[in-house]
N, C-alpha and C. Protein backbone atom coordinates (compact mmCIF):
# COMPACT_ATOMS: atom_id res chain seq x y z
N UNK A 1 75.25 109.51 97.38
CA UNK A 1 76.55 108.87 97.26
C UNK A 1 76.70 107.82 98.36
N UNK A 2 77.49 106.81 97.84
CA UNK A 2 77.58 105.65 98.97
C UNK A 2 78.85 105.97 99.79
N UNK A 3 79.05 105.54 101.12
CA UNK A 3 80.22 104.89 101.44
C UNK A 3 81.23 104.08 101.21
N UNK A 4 82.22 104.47 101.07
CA UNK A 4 83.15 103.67 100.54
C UNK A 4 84.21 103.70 101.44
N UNK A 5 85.05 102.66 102.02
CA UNK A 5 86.16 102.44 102.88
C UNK A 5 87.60 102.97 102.44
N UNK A 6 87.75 102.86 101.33
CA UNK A 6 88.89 103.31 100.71
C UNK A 6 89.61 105.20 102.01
N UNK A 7 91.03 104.69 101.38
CA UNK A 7 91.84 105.25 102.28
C UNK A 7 92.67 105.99 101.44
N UNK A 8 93.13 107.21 100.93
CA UNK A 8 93.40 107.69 100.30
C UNK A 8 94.25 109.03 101.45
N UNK A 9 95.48 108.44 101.61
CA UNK A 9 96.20 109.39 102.22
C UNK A 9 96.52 110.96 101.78
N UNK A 10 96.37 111.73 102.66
CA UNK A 10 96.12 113.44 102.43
C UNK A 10 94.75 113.62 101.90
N UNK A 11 93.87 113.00 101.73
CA UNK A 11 92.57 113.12 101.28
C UNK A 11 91.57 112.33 102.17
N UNK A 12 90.35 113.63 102.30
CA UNK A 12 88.65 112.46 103.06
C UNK A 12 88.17 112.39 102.34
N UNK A 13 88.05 110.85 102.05
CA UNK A 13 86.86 110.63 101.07
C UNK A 13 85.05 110.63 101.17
N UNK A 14 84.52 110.95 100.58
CA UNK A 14 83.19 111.32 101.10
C UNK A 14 82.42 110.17 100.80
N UNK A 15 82.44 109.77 99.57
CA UNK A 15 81.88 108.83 98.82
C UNK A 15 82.20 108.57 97.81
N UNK A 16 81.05 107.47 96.71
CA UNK A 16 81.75 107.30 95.43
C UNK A 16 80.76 108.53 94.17
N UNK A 17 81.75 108.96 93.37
CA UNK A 17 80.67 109.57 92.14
C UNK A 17 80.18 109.21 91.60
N UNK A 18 81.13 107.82 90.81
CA UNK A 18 80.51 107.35 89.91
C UNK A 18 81.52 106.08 89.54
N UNK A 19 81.31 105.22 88.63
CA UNK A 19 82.06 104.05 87.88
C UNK A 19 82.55 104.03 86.86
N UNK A 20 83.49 103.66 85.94
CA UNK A 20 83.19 103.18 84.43
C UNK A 20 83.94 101.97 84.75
N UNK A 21 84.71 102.02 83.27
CA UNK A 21 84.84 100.62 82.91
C UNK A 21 86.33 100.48 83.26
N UNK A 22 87.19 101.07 83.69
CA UNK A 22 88.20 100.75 84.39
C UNK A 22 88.90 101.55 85.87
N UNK A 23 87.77 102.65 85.99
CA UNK A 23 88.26 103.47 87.05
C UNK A 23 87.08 103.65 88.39
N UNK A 24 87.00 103.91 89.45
CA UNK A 24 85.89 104.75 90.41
C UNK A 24 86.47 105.95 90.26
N UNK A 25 85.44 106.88 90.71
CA UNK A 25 85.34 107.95 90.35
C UNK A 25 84.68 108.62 92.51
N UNK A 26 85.34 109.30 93.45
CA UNK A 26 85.23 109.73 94.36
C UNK A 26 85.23 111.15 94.57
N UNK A 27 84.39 111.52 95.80
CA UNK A 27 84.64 113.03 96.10
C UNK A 27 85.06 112.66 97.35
N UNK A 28 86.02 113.56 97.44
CA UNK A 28 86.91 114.15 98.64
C UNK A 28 87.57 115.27 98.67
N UNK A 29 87.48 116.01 100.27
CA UNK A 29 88.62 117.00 100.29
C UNK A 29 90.04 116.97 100.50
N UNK A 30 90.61 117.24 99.91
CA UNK A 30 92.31 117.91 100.17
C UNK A 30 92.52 118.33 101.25
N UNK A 31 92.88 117.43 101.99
CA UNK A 31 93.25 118.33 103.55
C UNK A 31 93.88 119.63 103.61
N UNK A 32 95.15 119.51 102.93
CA UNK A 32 95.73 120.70 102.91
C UNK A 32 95.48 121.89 102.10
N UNK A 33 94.50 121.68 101.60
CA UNK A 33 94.01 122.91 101.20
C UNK A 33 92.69 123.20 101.13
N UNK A 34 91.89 122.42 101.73
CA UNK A 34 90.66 122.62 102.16
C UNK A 34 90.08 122.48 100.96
N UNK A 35 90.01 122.03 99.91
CA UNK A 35 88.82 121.99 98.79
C UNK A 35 88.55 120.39 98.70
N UNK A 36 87.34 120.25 97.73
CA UNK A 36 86.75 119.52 97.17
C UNK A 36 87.11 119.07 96.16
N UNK A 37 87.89 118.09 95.86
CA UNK A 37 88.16 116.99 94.49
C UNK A 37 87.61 116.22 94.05
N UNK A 38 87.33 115.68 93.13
CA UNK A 38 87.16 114.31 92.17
C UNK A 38 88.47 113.30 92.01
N UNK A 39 88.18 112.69 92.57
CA UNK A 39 89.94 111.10 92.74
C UNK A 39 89.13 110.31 91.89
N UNK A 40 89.87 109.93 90.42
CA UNK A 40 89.42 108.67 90.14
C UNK A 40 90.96 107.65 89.86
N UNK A 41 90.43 106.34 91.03
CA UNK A 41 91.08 105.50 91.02
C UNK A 41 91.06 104.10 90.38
N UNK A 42 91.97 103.87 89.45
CA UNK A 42 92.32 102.67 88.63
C UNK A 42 91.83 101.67 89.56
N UNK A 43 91.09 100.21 88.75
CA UNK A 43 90.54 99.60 88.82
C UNK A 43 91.27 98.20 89.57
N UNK A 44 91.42 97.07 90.32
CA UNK A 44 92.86 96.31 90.74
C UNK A 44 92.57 95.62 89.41
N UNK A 45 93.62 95.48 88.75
CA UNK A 45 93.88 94.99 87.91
C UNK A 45 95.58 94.60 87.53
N UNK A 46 95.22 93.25 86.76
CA UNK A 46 96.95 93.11 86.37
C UNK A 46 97.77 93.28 85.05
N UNK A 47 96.78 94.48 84.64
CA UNK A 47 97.64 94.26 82.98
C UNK A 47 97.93 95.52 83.31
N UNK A 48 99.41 95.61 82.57
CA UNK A 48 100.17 96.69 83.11
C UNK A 48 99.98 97.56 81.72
N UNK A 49 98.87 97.43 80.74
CA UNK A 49 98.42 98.66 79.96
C UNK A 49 97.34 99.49 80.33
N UNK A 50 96.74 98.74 81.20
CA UNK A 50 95.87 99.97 82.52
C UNK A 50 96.47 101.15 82.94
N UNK A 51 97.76 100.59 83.66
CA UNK A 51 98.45 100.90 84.19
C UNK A 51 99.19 102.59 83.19
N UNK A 52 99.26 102.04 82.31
CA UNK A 52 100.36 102.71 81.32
C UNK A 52 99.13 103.91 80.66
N UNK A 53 97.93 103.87 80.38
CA UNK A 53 96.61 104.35 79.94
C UNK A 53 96.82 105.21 80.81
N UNK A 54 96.53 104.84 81.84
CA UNK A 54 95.98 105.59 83.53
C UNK A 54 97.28 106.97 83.53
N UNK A 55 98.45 106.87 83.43
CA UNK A 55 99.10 107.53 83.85
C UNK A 55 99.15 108.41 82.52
N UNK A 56 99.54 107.48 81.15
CA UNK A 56 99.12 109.10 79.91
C UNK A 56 97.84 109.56 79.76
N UNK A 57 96.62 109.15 80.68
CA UNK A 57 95.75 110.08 80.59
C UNK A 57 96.36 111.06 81.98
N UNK A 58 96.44 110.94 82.73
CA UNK A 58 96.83 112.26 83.74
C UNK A 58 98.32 113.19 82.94
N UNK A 59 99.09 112.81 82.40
CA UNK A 59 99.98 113.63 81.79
C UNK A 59 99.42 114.35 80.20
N UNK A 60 98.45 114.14 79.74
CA UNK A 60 97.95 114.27 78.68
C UNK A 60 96.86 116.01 79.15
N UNK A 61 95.82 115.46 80.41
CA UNK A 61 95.36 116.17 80.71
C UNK A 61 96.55 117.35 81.54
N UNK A 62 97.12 117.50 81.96
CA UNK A 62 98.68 118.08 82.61
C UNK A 62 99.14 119.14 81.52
N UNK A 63 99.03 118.40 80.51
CA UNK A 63 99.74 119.26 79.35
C UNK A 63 98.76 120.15 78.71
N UNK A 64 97.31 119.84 78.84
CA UNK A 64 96.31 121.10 78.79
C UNK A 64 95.85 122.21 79.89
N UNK A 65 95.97 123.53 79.26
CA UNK A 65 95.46 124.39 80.33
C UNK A 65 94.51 125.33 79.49
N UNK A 66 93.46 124.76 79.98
CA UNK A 66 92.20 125.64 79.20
C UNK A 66 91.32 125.38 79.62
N UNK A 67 90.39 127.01 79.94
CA UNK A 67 89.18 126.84 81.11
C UNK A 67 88.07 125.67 80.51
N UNK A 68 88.09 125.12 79.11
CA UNK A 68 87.05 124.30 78.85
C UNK A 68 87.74 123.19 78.96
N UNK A 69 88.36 122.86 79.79
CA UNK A 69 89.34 121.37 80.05
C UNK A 69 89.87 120.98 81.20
N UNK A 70 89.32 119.88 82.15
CA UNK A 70 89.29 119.53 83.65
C UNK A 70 90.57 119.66 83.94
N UNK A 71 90.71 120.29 85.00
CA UNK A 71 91.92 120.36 85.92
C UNK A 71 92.56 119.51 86.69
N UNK A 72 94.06 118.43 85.92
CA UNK A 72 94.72 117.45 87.21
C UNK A 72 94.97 118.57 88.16
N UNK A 73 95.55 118.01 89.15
CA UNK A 73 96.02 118.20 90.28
C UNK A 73 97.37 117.23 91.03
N UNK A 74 97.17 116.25 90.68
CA UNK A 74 98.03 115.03 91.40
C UNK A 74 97.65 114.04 90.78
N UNK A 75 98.64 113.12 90.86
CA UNK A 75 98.90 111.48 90.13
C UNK A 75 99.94 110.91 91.35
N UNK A 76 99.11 109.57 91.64
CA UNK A 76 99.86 108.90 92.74
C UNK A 76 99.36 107.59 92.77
N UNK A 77 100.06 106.68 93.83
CA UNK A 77 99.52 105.44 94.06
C UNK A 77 99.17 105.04 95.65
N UNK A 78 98.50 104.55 95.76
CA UNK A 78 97.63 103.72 96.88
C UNK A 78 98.74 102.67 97.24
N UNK A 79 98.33 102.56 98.56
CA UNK A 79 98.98 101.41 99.46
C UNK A 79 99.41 100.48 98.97
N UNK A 80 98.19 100.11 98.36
CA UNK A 80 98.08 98.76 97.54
C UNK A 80 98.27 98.61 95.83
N UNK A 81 99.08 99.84 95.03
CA UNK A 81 99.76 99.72 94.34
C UNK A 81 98.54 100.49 92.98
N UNK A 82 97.76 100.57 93.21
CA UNK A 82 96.66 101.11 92.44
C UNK A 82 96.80 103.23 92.19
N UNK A 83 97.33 102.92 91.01
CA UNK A 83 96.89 104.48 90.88
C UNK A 83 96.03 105.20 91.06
N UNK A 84 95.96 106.99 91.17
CA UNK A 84 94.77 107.86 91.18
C UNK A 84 94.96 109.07 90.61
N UNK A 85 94.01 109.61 90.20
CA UNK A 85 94.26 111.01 89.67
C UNK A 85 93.38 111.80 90.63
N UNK A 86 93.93 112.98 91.21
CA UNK A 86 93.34 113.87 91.70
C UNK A 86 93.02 115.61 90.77
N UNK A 87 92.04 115.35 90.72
CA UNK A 87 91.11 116.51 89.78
C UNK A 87 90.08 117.49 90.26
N UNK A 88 90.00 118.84 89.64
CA UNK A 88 88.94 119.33 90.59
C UNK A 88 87.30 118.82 90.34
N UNK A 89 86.91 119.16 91.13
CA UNK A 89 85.59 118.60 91.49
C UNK A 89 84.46 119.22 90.69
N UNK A 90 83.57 119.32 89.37
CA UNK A 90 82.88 120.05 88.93
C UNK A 90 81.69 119.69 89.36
N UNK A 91 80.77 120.57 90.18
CA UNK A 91 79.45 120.47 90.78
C UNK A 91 78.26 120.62 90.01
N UNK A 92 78.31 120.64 88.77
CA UNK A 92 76.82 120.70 88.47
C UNK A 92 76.34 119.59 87.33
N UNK A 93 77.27 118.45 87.57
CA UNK A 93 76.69 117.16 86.79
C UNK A 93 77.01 117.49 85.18
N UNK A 94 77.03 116.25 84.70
CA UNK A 94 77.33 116.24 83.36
C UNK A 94 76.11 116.18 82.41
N UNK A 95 75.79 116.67 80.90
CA UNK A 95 75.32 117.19 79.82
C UNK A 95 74.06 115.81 79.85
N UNK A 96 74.35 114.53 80.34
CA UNK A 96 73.77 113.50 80.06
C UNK A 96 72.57 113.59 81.44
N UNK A 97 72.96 114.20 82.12
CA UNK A 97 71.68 114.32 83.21
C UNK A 97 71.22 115.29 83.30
N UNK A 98 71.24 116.50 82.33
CA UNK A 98 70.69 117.69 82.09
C UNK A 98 69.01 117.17 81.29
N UNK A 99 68.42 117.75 81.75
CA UNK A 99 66.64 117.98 80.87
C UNK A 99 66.72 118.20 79.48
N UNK A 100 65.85 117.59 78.86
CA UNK A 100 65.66 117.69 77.19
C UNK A 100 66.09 119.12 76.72
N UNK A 101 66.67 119.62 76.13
CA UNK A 101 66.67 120.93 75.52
C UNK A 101 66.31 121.16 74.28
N UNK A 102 65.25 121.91 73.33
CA UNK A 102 65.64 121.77 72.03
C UNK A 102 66.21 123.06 71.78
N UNK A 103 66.41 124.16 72.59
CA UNK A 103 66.48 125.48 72.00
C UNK A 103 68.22 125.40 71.76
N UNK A 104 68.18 126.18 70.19
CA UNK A 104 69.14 126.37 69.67
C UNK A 104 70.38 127.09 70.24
N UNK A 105 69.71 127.68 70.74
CA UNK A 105 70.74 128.77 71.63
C UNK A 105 71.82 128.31 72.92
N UNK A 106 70.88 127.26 73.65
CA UNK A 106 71.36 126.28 74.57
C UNK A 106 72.85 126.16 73.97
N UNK A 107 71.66 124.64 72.47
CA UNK A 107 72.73 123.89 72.12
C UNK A 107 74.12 124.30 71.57
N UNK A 108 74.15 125.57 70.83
CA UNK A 108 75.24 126.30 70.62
C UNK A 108 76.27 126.55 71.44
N UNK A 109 75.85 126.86 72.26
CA UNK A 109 76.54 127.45 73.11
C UNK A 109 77.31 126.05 74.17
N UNK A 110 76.49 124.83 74.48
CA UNK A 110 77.23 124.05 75.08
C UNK A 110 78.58 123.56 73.67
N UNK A 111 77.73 123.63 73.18
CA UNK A 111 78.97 122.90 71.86
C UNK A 111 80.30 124.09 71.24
N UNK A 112 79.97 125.02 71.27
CA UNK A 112 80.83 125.86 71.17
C UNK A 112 81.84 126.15 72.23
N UNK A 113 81.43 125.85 73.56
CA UNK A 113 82.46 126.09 74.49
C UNK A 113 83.08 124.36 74.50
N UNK A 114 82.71 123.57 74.42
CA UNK A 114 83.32 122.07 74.09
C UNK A 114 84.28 122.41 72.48
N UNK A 115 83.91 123.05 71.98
CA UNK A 115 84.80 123.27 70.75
C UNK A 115 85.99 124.54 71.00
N UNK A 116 85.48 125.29 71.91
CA UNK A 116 86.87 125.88 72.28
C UNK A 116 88.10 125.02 72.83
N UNK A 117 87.50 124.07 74.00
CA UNK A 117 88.39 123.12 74.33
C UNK A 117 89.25 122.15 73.91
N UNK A 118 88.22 121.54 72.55
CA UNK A 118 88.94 120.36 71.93
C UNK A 118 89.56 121.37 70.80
N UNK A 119 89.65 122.76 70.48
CA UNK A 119 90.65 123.81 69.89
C UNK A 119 92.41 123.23 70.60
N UNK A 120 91.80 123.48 71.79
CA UNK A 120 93.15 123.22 72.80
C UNK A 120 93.86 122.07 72.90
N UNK A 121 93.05 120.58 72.56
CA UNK A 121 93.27 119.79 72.69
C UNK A 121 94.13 119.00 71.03
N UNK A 122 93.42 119.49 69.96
CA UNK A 122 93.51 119.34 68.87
C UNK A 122 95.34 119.92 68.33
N UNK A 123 95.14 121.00 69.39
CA UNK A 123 96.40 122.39 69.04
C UNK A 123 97.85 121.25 69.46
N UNK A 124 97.81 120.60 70.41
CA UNK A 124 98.36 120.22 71.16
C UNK A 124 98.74 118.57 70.50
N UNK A 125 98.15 118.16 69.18
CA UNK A 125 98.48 116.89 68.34
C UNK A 125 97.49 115.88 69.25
N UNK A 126 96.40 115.93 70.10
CA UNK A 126 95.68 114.80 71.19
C UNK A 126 94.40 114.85 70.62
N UNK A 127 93.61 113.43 70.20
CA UNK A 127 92.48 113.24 69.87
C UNK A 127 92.20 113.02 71.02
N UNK A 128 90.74 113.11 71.38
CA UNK A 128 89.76 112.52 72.78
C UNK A 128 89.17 111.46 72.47
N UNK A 129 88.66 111.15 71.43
CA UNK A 129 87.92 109.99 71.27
C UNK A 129 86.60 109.15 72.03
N UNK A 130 86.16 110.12 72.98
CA UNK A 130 85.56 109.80 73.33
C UNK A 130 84.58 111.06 74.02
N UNK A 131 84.24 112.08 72.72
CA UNK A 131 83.15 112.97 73.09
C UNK A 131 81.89 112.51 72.72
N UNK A 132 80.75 112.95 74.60
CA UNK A 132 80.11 112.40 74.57
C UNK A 132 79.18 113.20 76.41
N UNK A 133 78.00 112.92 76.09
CA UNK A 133 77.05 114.31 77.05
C UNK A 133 77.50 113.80 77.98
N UNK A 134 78.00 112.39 78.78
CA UNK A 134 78.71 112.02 79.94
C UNK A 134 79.94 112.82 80.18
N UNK A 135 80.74 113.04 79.41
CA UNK A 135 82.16 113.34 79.35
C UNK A 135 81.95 115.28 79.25
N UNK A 136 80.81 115.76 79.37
CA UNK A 136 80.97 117.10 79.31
C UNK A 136 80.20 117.34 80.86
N UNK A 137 80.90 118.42 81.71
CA UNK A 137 80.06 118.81 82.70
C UNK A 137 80.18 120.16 82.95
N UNK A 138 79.56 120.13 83.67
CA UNK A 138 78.88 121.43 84.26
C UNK A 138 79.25 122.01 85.46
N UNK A 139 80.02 123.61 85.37
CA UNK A 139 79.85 124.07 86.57
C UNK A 139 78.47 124.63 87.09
N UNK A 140 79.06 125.73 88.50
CA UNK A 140 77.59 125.80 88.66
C UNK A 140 76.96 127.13 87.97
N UNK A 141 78.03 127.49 87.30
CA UNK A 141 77.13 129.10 86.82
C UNK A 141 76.94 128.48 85.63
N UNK A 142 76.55 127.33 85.23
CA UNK A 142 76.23 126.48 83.73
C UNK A 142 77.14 126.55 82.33
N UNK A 143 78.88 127.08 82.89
CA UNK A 143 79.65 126.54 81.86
C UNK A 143 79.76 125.46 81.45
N UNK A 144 80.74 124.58 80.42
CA UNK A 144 81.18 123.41 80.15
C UNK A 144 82.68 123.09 80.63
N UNK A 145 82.32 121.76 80.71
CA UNK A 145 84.36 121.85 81.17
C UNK A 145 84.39 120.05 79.96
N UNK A 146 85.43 119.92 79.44
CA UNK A 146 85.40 118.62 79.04
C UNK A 146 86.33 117.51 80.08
N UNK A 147 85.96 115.94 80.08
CA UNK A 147 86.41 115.70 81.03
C UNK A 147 86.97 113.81 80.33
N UNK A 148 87.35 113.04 80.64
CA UNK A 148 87.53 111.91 80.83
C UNK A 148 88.47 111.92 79.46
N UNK A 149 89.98 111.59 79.80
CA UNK A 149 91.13 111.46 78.77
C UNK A 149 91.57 110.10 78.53
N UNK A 150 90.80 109.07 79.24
CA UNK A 150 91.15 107.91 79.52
C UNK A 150 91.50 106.91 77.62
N UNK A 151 91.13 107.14 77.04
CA UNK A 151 91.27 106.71 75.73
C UNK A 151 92.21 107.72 74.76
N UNK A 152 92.53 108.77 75.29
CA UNK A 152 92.66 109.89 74.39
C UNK A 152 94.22 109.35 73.82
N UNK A 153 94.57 110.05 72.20
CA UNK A 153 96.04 109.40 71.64
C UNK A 153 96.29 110.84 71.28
N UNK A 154 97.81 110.61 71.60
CA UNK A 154 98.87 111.70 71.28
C UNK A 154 99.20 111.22 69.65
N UNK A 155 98.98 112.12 68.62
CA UNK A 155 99.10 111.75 67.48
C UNK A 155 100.66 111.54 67.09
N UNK A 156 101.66 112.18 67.81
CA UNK A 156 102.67 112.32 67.61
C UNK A 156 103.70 110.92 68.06
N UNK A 157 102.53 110.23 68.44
CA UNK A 157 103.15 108.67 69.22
C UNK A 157 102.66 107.83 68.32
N UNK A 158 103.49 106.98 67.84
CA UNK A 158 102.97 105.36 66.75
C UNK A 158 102.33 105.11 67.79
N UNK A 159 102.87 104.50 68.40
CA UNK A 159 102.45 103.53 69.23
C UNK A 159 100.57 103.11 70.28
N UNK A 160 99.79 102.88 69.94
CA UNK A 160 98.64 103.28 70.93
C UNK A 160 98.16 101.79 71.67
N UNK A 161 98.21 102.19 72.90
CA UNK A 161 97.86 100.67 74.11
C UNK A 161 96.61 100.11 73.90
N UNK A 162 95.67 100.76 73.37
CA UNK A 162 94.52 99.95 73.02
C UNK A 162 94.65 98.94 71.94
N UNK A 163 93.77 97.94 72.44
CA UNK A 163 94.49 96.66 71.37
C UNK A 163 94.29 96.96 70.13
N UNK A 164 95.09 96.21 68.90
CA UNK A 164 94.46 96.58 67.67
C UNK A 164 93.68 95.30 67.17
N UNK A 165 92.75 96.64 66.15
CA UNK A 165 91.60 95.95 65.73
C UNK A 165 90.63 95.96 66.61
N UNK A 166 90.55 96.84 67.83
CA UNK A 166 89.80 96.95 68.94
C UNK A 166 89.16 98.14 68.66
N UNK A 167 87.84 98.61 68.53
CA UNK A 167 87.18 100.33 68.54
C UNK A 167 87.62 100.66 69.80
N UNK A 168 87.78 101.85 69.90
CA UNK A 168 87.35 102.33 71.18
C UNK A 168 86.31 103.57 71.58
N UNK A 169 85.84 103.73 72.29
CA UNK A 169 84.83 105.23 72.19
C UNK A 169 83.61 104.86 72.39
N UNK A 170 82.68 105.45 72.58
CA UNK A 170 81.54 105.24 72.31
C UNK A 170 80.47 105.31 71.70
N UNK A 171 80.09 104.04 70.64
CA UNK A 171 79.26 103.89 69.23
C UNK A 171 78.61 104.64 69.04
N UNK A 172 78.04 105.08 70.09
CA UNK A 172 76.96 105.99 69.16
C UNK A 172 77.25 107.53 68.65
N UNK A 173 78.24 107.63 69.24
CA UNK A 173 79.34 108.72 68.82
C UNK A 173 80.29 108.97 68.23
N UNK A 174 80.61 107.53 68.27
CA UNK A 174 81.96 107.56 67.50
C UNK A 174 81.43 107.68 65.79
N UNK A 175 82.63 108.30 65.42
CA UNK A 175 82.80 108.64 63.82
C UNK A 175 82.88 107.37 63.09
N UNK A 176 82.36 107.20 61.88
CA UNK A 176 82.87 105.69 60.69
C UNK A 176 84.16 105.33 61.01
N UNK A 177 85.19 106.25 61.12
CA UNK A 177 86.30 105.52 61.11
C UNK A 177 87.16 104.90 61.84
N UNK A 178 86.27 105.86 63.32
CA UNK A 178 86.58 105.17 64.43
C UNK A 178 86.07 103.95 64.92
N UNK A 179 84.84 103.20 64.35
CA UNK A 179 84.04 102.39 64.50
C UNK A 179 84.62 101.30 63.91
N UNK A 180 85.33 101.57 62.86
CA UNK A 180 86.07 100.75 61.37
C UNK A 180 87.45 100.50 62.20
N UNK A 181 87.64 101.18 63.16
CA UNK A 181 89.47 100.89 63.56
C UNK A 181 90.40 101.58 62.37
N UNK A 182 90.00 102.54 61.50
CA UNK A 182 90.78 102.89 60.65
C UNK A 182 91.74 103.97 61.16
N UNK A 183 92.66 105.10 61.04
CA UNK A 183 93.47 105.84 61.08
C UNK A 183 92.60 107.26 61.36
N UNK A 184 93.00 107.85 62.41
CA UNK A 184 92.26 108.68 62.63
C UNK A 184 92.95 110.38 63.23
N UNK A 185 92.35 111.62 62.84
CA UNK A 185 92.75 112.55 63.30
C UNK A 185 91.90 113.06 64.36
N UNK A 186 91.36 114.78 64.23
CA UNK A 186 91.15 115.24 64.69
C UNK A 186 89.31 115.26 64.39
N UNK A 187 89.21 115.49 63.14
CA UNK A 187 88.38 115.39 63.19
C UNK A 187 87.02 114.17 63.18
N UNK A 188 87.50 113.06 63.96
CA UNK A 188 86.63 111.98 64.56
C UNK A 188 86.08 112.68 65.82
N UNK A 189 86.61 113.77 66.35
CA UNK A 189 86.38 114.24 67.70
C UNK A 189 85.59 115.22 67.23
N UNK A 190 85.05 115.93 66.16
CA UNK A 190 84.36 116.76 65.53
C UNK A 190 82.89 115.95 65.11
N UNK A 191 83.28 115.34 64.47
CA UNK A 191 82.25 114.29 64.42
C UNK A 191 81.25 114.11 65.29
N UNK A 192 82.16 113.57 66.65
CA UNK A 192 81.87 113.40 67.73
C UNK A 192 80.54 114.25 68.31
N UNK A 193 81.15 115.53 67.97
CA UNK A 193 81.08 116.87 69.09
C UNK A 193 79.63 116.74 68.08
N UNK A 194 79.17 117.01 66.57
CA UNK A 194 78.47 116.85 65.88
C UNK A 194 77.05 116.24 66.22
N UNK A 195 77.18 115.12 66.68
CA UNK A 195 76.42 113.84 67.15
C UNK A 195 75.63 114.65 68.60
N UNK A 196 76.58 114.66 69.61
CA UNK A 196 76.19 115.67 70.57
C UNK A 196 75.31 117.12 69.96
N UNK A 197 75.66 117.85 69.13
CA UNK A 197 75.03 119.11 68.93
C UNK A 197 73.25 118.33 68.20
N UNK A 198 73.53 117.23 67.57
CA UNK A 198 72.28 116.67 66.87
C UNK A 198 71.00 116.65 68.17
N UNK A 199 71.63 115.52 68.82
CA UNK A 199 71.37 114.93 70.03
C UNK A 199 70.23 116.24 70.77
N UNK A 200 70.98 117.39 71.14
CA UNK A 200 70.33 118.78 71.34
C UNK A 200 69.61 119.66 71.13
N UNK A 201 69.39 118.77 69.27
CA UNK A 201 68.65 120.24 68.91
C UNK A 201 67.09 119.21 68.78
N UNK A 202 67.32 117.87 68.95
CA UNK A 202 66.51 116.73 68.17
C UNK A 202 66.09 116.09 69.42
N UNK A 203 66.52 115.45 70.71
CA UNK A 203 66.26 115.12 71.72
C UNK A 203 66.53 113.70 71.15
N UNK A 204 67.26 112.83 70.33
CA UNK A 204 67.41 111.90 70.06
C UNK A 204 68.31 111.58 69.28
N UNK A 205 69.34 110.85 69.43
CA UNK A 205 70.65 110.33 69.29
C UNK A 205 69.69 109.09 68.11
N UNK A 206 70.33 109.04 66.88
CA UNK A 206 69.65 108.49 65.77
C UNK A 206 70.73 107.06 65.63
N UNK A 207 71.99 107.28 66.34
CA UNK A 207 72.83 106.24 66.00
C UNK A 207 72.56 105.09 67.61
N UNK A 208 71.52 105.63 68.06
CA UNK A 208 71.67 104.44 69.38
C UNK A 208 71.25 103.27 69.09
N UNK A 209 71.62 101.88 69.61
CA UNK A 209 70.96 100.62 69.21
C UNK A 209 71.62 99.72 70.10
N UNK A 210 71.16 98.56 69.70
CA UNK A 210 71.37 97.22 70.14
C UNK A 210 72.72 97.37 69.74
């Protein structure tokens, strides 16, 4: 992990985890309570649907409580006006940096405890839209936890901040209809989960490409 300067009051930051496409991703401890978190902080940016994303993914994840589903902790802002979510810290890396597996038994079992979760998630009217071996990790006694809500839609809301006519998710996972921008439920996230169980038993994702 690198150094990073960032200042994150009530929290030491250690370093960075990781990147995507609108957030960093840090470990640090909680002063006041002595543990180890995951902070991922919004990107500087000026469109205030970042902004609006960033915060219904931390209330989205808030409203789930289920051991196969990452734990907020806190939602706040930085000095400098930039949100963060504070989450617990899962130590044993995500599904995408795990070793080839073909045995069935594995793959069952990671996908079945990812399907207990998106049970919870599904129960609750919230697609994820974006299941995928990055987005699943690992504790250290080799459960699953599911993780990244950053795209996820409350079905019960018209309204969704991603532009339209825009996919969102990731292609090689995503379902036809999510790819199409068409109308979507629950089960695009089944789909999803599908692609992943293939992926496991085959050692090769058949939808990857240019």
């Amino acid at each position: 992990m690198s150094t990073d300067p960032i200042t994150i009051p009530g929290y030491t930051v250690h370093g960075e985890l990781g990147k995507g496409g609108m957030a960093t991703v840090y470990l640090a401890t909680q002063e006041s309570l002595n543990r180890k978190v995951a902070i991922k902080v919004l990107d500087d940016s000026q469109e205030g649907q970042l902004d609006e994303r960033f915060i219904n993914e931390a209330h989205l994840i808030a409203s789930l409580n289920h051991p196969r589903i990452i734990t907020i902790y806190d939602i706040s802002r930085l000095d400098d006006g930039r949100y963060y979510i504070a989450m617990e810290f899962v130590a044993g890396g995500h599904l995408k940096e795990q070793a080839p597996s073909k045995c069935p038994e594995y793959a069952l079992g990671v996908v079945r405890q990812i399907a207990k979760g998106l049970e919870e998630v599904h129960a609750k009217g919230v697609v994820h839209r974006d299941i995928k071996p990055a987005n699943i990790l690992f504790h250290k006694d080799g459960s699953v936890i599911l993780t990244d809500f950053g795209i996820a839609k409350n079905l019960a809301i018209d309204t969704d901040i991603t532009q339209t006519g825009i996919s969102v998710g990731s292609p090689s996972y995503s379902s036809p209809e999510q790819a199409q921008c068409d109308d979507l439920d629950h089960r695009t996230d089944i789909y999803s989960l599908g692609v992943v169980l293939l992926e496991l038993l085959t050692g090769n994702n058949p939808f990857k490409g240019d």
